[in-house]
Protein backbone atom coordinates (compact mmCIF):
# COMPACT_ATOMS: atom_id res chain seq x y z
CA UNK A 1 -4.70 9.19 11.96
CA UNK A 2 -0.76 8.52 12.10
CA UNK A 3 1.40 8.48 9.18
CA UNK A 4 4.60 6.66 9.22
CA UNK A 5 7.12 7.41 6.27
CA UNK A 6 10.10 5.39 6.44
CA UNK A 7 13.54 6.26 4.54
CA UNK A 8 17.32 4.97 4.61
CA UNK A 9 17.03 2.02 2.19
CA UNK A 10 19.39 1.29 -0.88
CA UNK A 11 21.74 -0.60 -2.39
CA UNK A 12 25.27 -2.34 0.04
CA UNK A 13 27.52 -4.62 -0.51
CA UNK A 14 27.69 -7.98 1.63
CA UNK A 15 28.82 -6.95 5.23
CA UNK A 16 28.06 -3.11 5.29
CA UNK A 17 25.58 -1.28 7.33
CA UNK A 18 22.17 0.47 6.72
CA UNK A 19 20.31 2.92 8.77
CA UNK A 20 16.88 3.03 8.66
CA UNK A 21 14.55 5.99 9.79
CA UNK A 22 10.52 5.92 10.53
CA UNK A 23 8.99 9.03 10.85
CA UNK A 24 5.91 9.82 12.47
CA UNK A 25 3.15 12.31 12.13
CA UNK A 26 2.75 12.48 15.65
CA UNK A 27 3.83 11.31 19.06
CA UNK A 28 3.02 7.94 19.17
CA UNK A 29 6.47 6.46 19.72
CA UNK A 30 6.37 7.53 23.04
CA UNK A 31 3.65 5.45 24.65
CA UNK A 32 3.57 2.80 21.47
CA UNK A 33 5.68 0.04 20.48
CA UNK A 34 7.13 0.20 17.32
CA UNK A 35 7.90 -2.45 14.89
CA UNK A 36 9.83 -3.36 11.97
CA UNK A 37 8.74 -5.74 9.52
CA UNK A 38 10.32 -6.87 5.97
CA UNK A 39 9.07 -7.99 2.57
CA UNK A 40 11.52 -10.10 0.68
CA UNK A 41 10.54 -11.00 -3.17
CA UNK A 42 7.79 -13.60 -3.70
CA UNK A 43 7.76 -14.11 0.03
CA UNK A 44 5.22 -13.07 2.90
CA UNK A 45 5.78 -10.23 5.58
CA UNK A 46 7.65 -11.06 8.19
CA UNK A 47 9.01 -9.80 11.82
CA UNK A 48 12.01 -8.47 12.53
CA UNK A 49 12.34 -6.43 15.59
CA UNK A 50 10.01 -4.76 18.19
CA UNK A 51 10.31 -1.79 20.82
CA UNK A 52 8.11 -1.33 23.56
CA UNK A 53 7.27 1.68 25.29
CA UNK A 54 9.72 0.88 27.91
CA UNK A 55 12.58 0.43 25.75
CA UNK A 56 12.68 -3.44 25.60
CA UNK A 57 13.70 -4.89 22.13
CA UNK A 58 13.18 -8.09 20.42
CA UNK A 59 14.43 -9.30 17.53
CA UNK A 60 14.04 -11.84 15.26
CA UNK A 61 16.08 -14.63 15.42
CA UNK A 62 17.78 -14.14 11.86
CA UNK A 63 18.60 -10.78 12.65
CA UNK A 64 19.69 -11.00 16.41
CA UNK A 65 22.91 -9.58 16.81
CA UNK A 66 23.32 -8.08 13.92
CA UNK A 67 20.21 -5.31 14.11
CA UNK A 68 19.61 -2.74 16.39
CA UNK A 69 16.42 -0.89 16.84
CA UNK A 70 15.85 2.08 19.05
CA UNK A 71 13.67 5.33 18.62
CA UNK A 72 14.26 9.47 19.32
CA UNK A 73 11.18 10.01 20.83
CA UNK A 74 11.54 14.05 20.84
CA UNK A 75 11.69 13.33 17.16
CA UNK A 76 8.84 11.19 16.75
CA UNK A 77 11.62 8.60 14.76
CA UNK A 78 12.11 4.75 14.63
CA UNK A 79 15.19 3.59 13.55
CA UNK A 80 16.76 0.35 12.12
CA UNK A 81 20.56 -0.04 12.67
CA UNK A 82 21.52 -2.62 10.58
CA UNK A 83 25.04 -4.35 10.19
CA UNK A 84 26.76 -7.28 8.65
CA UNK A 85 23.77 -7.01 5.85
CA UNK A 86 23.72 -10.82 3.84
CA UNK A 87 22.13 -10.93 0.28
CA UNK A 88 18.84 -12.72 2.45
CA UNK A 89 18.42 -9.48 3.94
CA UNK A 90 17.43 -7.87 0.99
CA UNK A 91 13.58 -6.98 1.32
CA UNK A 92 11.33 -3.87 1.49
CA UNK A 93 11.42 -2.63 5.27
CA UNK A 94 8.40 -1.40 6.56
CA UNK A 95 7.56 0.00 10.34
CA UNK A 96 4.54 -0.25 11.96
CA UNK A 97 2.77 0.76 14.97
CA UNK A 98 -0.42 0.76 16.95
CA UNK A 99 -2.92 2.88 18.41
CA UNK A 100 -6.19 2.12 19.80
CA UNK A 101 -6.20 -1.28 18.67
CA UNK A 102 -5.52 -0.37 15.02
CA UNK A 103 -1.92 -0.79 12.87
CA UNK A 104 -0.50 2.11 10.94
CA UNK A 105 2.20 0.85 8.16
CA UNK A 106 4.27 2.55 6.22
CA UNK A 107 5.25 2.10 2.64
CA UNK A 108 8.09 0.70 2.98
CA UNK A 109 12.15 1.58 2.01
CA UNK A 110 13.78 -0.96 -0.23
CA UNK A 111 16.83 -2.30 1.04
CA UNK A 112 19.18 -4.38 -1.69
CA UNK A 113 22.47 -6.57 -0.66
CA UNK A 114 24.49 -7.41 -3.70
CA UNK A 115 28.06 -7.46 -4.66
């Protein structure tokens, strides 16, 4: 069983930063990829970045640039550098991973862009 608790989220203005933690009940970073996905209001789940077990990154496009994801894995912790944050940003993050062919979500940390 993994548990993934994620934490950073809040409320910035237009153009400031956010980082975003996942922590992990165990060591799965290190031979997992981990992902993070967002929820915006009244809309579905959707990608936004990916890191594989050999430290390659994708990113969605609408957040290329702009996001940065990376992991500690002595700390068994995602993270979610985010900068220039728009209002469209604004969503529930969530991080995910997998482990013998099953996903393990968090609940999510709310992240709000408003002026």
């Amino acid at each position: 069983q993994v548990e993934l608790v994620e934490s950073g989220g809040g409320l910035v203005q237009p153009g400031g930063s956010l980082r975003l933690s996942c922590a992990a009940s165990g060591s799965v970073f290190s031979f997992n990829a981990m992902y993070w996905y967002r929820q915006a209001p009244g809309k579905q789940r959707e990608y936004v970045a990916r890191i594989g077990p050999g430290e390659s990154t994708n990113y969605a496009d609408s957040v290329k640039g702009r996001f940065t994801i990376s992991r500690d894995s002595a700390k068994n912790t995602g993270y979610l550098q985010m900068n220039g944050l728009k209002p469209e940003d604004t969503a529930v993050y969530y991080c995910k991973t997998n482990l013998n062919y099953r996903d393990y979500w968090g609940k999510g940390t709310l992240v709000t862009i408003a002026s």
